[in-house]
Protein backbone atom coordinates (compact mmCIF):
# COMPACT_ATOMS: atom_id res chain seq x y z
CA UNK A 1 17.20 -16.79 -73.12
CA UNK A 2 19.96 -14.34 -74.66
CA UNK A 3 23.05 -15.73 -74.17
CA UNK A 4 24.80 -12.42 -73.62
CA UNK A 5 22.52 -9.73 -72.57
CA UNK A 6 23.78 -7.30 -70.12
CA UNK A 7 21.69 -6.74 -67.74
CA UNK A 8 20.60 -2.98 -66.72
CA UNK A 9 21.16 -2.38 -63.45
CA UNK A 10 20.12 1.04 -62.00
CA UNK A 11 20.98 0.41 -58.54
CA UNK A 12 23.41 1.99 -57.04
CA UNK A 13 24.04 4.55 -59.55
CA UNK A 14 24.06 8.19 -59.02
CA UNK A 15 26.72 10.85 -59.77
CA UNK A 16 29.41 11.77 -57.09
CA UNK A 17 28.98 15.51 -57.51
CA UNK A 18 24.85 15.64 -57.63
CA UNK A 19 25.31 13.48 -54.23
CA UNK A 20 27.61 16.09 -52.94
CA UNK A 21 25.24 19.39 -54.30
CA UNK A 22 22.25 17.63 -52.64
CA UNK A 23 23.57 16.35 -49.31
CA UNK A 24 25.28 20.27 -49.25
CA UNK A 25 21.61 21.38 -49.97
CA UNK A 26 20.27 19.37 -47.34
CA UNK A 27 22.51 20.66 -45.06
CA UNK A 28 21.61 24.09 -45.40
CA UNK A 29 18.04 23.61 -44.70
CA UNK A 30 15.67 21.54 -47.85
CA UNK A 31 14.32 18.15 -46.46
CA UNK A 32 15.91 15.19 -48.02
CA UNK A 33 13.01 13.90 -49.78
CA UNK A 34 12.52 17.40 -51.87
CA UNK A 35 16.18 17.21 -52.34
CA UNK A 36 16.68 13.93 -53.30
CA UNK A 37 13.35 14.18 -55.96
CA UNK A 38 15.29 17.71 -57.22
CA UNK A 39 18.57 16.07 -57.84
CA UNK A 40 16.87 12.53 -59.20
CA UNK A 41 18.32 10.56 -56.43
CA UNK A 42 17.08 8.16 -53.82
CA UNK A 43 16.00 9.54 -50.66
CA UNK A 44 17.20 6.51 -48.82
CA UNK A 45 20.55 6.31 -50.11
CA UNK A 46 20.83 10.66 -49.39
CA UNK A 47 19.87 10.09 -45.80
CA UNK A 48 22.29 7.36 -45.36
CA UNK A 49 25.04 9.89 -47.25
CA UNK A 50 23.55 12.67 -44.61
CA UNK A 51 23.82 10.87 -41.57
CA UNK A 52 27.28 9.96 -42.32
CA UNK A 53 28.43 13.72 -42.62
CA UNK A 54 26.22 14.85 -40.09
CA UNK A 55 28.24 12.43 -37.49
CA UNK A 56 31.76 13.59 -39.12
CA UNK A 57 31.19 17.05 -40.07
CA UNK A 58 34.88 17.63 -40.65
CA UNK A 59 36.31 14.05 -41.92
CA UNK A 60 36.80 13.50 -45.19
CA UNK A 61 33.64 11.63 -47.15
CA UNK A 62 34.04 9.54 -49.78
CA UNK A 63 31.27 9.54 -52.14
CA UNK A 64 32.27 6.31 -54.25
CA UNK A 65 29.95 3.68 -55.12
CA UNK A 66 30.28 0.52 -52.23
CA UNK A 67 29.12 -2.11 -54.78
CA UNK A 68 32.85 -1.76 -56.18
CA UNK A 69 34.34 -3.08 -52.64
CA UNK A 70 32.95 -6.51 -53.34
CA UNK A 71 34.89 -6.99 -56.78
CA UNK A 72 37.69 -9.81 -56.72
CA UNK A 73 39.31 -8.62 -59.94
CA UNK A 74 40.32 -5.25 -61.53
CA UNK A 75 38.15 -4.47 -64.45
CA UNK A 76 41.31 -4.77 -66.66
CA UNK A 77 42.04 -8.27 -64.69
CA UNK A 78 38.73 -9.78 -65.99
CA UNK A 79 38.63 -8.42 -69.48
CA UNK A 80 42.31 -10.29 -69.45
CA UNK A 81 41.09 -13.04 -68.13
CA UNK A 82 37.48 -13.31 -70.39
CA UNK A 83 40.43 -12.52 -73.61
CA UNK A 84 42.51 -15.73 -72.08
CA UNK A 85 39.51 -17.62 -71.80
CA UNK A 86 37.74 -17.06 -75.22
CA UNK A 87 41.26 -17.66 -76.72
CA UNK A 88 41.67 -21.41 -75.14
CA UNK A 89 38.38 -21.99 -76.62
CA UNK A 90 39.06 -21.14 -79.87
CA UNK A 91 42.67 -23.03 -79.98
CA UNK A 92 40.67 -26.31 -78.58
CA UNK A 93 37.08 -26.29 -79.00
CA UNK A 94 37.27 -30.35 -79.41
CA UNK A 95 40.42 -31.24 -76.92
CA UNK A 96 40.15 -28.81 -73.72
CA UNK A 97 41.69 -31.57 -71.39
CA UNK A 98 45.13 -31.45 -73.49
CA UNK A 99 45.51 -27.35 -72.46
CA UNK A 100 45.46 -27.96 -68.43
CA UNK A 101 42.00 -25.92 -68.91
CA UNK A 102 40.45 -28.17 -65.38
CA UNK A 103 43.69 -27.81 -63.70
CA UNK A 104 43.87 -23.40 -64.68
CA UNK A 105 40.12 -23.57 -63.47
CA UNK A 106 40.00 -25.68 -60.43
């Protein structure tokens, strides 16, 4: 097994302003499956997008991906922290007790 492979996710990926042209296309009339195949999207994930601006027609729609609302850190706060980290392992690959590395982590 790779030690570092990045896995390629595809899910929940799509462009804020093709979700936007095809929810504004099903609006006006094309079924969301024709739609969603047109604009390479998933025709779940449109009729979710559709039913929420179909129930709030004039409130303001966010078209941001929801798998960010889970994160606990900041993309900047855990390419800090992944830095810090590799950096205590290189100043004590032999003695990680002396650092307080148990004490940081636990």
């Amino acid at each position: 097994m790779v030690r570092n492979r990045k896995k390629e996710k595809t899910k929940g990926n799509f462009d804020a302003e093709s979700m936007k042209e095809c929810v504004a296309a099903i609006l006006d009339g094309e079924s969301i499956r024709n739609a969603a195949k047109r604009f390479g999207l998933k025709y779940q994930t449109v009729g979710m997008y559709v039913k929420k601006f179909r129930d709030n027609p004039e409130g303001e729609h966010d078209m941001k991906l929801r798998n960010d609302t889970r994160k606990v850190f900041t993309d900047k706060q855990e390419d800090d922290l992944e830095a810090y980290l590799i950096k205590l392992d290189r100043e004590s690959s032999d003695n990680i007790e002396n650092l307080g590395f148990p004490q940081l982590v636990y």
